[in-house]
C-alpha atoms as a PDB file:
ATOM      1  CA  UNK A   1     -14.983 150.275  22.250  1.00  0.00           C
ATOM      2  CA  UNK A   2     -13.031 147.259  20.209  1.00  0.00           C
ATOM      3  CA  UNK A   3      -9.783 147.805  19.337  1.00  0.00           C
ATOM      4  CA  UNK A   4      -8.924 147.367  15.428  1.00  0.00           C
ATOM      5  CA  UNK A   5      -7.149 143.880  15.114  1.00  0.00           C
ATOM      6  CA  UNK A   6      -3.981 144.199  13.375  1.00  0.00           C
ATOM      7  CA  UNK A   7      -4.159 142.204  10.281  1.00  0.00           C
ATOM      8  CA  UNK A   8      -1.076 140.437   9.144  1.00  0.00           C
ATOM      9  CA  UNK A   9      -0.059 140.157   5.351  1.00  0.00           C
ATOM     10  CA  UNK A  10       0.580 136.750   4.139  1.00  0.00           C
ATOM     11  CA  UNK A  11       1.067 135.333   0.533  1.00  0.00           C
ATOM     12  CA  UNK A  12       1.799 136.642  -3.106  1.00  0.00           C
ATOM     13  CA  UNK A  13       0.252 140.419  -2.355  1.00  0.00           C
ATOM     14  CA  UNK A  14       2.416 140.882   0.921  1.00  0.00           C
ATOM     15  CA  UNK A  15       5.328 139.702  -0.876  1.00  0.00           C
ATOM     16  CA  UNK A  16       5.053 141.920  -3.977  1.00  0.00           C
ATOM     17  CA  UNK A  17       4.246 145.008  -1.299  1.00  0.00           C
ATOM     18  CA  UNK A  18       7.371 144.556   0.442  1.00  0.00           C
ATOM     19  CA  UNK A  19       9.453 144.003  -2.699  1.00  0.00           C
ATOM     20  CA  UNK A  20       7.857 147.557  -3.617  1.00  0.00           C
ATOM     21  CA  UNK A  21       8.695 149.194  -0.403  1.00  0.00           C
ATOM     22  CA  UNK A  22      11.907 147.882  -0.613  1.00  0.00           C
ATOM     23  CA  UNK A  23      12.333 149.572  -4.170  1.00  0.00           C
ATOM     24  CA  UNK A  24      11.068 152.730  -3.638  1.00  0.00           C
ATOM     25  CA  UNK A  25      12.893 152.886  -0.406  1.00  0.00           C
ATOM     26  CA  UNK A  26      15.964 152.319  -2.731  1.00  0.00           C
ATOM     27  CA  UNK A  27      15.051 154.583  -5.727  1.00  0.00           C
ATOM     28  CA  UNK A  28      14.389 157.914  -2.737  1.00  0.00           C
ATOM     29  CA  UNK A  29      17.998 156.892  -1.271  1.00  0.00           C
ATOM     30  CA  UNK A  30      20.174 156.727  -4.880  1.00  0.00           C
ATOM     31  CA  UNK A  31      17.876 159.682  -6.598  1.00  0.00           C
ATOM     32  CA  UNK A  32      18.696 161.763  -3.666  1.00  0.00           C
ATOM     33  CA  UNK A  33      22.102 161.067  -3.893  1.00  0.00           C
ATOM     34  CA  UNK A  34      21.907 162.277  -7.509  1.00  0.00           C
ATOM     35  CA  UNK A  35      20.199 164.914  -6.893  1.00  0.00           C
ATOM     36  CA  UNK A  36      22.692 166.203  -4.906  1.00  0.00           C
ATOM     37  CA  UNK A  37      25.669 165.681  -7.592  1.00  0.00           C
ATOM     38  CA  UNK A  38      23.735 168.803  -9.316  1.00  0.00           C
ATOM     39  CA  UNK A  39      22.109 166.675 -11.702  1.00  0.00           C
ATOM     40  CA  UNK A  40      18.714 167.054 -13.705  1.00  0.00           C
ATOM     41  CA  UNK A  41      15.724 165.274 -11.657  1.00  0.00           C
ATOM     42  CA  UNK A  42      14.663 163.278 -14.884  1.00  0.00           C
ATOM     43  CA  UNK A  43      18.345 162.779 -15.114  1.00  0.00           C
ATOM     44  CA  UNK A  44      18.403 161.705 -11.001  1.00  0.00           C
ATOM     45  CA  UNK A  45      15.869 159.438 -11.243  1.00  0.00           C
ATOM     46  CA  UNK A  46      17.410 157.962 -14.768  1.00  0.00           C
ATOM     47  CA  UNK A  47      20.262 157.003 -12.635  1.00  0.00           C
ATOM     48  CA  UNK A  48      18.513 155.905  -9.848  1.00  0.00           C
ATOM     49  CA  UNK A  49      16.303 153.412 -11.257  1.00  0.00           C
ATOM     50  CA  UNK A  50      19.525 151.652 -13.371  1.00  0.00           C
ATOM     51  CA  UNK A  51      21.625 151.485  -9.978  1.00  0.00           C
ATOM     52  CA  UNK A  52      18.724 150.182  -7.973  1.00  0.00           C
ATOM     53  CA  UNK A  53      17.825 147.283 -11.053  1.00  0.00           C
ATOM     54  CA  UNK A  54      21.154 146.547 -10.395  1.00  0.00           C
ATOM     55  CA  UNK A  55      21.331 146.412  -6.851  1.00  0.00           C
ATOM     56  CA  UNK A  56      18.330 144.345  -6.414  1.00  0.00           C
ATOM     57  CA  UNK A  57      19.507 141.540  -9.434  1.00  0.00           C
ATOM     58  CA  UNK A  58      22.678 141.080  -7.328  1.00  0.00           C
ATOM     59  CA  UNK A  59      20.465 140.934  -3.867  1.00  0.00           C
ATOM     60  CA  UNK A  60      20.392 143.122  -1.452  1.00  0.00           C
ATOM     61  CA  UNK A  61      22.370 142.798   1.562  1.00  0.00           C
ATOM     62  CA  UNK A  62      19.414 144.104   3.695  1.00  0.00           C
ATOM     63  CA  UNK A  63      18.636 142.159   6.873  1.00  0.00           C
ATOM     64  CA  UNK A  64      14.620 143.104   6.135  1.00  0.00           C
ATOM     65  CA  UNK A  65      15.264 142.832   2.432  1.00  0.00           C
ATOM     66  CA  UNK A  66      12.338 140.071   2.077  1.00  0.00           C
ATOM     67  CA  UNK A  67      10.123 141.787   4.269  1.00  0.00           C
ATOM     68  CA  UNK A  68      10.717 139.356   7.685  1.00  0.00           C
ATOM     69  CA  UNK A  69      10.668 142.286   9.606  1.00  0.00           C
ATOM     70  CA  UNK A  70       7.818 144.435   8.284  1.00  0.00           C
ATOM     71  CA  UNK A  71       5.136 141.703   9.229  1.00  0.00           C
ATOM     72  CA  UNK A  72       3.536 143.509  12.465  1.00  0.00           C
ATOM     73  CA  UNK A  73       2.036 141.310  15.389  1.00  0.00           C
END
């Protein structure tokens, strides 16, 4: 039986993919962290997605925040 080769993701689609993961990563983290402040989950996620626009326009201090480590050999 062949193995599946792993296929590594280069260019503009790998780069908007990671910036995603990286987001939603984010947005679970800070809308958690609402939800547990007893608000709303419309409210939550409100909150979330402002704090996490703002975190990513200042950069993120993230060592894998470009996606260097999420390439798989």
């Amino acid at each position: 039986m062949r193995e599946k080769s792993v296929v590594e993701h280069v260019g503009k689609g790998a780069a908007r993919a990671t910036r995603r993961q990286l987001r939603h990563k984010l947005l679970n983290e800070q809308t958690a962290y609402f939800l547990g402040r007893q608000l709303s989950p419309k409210m939550a996620r409100f909150y979330a997605r402002t704090k996490v626009d703002v975190i990513l326009s200042e950069g993120s201090t993230e060592v894998n925040a470009h996606g260097r480590g999420l390439v798989r050999t």
